[in-house]
Protein backbone atom coordinates (compact mmCIF):
# COMPACT_ATOMS: atom_id res chain seq x y z
CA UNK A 1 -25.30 4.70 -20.12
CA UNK A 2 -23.70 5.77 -23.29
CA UNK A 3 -20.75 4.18 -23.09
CA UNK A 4 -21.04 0.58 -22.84
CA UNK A 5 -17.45 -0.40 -22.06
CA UNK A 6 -17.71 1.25 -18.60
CA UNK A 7 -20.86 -1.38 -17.49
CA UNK A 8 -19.53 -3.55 -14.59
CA UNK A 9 -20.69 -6.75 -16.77
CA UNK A 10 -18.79 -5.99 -19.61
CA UNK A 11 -15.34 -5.65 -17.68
CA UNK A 12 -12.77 -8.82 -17.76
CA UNK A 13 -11.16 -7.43 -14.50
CA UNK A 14 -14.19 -7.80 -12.76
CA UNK A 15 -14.97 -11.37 -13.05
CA UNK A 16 -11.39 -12.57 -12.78
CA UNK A 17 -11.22 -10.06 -9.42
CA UNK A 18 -14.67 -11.34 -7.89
CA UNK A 19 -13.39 -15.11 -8.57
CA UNK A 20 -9.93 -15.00 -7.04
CA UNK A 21 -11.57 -13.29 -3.83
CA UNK A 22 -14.13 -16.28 -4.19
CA UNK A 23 -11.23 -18.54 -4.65
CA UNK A 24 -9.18 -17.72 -1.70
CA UNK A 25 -11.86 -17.91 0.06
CA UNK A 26 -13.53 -21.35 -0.62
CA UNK A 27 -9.16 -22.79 0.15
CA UNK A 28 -8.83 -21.39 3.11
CA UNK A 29 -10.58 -24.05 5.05
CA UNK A 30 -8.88 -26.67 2.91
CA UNK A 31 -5.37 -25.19 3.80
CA UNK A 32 -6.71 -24.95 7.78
CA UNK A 33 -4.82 -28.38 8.27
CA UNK A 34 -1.57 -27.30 7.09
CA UNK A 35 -1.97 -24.53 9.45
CA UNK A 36 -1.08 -22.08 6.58
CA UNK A 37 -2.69 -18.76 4.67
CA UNK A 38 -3.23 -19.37 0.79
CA UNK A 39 -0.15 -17.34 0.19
CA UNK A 40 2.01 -19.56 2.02
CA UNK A 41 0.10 -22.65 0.52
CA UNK A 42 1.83 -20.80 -2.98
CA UNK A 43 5.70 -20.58 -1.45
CA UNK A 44 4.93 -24.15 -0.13
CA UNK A 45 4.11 -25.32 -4.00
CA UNK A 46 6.87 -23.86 -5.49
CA UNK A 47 9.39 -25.35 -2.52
CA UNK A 48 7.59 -28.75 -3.71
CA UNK A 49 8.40 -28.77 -6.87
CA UNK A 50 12.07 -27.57 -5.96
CA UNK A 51 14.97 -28.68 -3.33
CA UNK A 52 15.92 -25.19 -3.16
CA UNK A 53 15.06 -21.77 -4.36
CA UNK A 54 16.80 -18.10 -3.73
CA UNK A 55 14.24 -15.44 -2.21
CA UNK A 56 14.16 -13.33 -5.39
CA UNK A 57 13.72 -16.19 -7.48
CA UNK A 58 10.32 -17.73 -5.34
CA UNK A 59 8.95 -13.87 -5.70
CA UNK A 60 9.33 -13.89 -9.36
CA UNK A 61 7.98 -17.27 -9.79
CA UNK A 62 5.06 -16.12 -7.30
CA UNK A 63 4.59 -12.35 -8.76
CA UNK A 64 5.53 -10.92 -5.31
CA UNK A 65 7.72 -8.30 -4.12
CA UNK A 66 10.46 -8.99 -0.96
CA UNK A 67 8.48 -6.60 1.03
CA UNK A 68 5.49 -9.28 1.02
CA UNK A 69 7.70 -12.62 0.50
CA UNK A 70 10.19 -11.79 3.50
CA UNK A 71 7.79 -11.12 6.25
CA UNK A 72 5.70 -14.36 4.88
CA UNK A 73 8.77 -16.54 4.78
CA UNK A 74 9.58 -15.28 8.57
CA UNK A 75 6.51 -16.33 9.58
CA UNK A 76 6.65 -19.92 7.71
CA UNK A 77 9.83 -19.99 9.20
CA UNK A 78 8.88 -19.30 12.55
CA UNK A 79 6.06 -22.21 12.00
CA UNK A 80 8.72 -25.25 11.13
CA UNK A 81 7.52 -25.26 7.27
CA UNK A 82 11.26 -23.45 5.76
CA UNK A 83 14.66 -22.53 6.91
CA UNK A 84 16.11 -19.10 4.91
CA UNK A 85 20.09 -19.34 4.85
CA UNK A 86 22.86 -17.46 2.83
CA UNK A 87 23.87 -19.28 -0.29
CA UNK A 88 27.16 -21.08 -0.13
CA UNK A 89 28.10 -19.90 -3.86
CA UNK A 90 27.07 -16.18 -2.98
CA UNK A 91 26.58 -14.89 0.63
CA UNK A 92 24.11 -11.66 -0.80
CA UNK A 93 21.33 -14.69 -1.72
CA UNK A 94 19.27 -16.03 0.56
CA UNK A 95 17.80 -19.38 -0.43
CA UNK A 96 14.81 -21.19 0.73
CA UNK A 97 14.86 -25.15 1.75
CA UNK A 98 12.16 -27.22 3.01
CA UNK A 99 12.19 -28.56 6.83
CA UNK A 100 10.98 -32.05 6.93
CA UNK A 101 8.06 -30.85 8.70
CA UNK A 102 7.42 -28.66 5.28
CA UNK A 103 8.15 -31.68 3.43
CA UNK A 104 5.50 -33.52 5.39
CA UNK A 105 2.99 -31.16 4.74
CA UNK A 106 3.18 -32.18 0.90
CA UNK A 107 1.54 -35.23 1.45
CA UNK A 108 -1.59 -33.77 3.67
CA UNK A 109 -1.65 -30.88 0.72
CA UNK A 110 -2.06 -33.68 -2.14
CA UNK A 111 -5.90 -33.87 -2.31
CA UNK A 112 -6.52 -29.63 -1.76
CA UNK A 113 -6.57 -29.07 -5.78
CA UNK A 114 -8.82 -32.11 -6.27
CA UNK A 115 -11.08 -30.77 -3.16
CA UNK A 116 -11.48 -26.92 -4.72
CA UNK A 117 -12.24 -28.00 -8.40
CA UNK A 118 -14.92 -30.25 -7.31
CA UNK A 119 -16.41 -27.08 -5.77
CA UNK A 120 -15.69 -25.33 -9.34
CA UNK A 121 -18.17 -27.42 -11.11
CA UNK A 122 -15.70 -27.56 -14.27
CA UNK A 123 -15.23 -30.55 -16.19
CA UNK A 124 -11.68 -31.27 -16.44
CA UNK A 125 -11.66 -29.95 -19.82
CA UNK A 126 -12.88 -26.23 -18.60
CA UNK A 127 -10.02 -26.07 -16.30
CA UNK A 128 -7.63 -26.90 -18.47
CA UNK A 129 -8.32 -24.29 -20.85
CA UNK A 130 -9.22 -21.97 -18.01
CA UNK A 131 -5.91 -22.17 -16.98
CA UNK A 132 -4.57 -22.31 -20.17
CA UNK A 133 -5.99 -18.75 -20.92
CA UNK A 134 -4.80 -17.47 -17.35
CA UNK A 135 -1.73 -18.17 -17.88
CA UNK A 136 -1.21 -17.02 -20.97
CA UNK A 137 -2.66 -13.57 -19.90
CA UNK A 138 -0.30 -13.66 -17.06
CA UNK A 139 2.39 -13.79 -19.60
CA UNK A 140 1.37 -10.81 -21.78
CA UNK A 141 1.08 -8.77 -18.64
């Protein structure tokens, strides 16, 4: 091939794409527990970290559009994990709260990070700077 910047190997989308398939896949039986997909396991994060979020403001954080983030928070909802309910400041917000059964979950959730980077093989260093340089390239994008 003449062109070497069109070889698979030499691509940066390619490894980043074959490891985040690899990813979701090696958490879904850790998340199996919570009874949740590894989408939800995100929304649950951010609602950890948080007492209270507005829809568009949990799809921004998350990179995700309301067409995927309502049906998803339905369904959460429909499992006990969030209630959605108009804002009191601004009835054209929703905001998301925890349940206490969502709340619960935090605690079974607290050794799935530990549990997937063992199965990385990173030191701790790696996946600090692995991260590091994700997220920066999340920013310029």
């Amino acid at each position: 091939m003449a062109n070497d910047i069109l070889k698979l190997d030499n691509q940066l989308c390619f490894p980043l794409y074959a490891a985040t398939r690899e990813m979701t896949k090696r958490y879904r039986p850790l998340l199996e527990e919570l009874n949740v997909t590894y989408p939800q396991y995100l929304v649950l994060l951010v609602l950890w970290e948080t007492d209270r979020i507005s829809v568009k403001a949990l799809g921004a954080r998350l990179f995700l559009d309301s067409g995927t983030l309502t049906p998803m928070l339905k369904r959460m909802e429909e499992h006990g994990f969030l209630q959605r309910a108009r804002s009191k400041e601004d009835e054209r917000v929703v905001e998301v709260v925890l349940t206490e059964q969502g709340k619960q979950a935090e605690e079974q959730a607290a050794q799935i990070p530990l549990k997937f980077i063992e199965q990385t093989n990173l030191n701790e260093d790696e996946a600090i700077q692995l991260k590091r340089i994700l997220s920066k390239m999340l920013e310029q994008l």
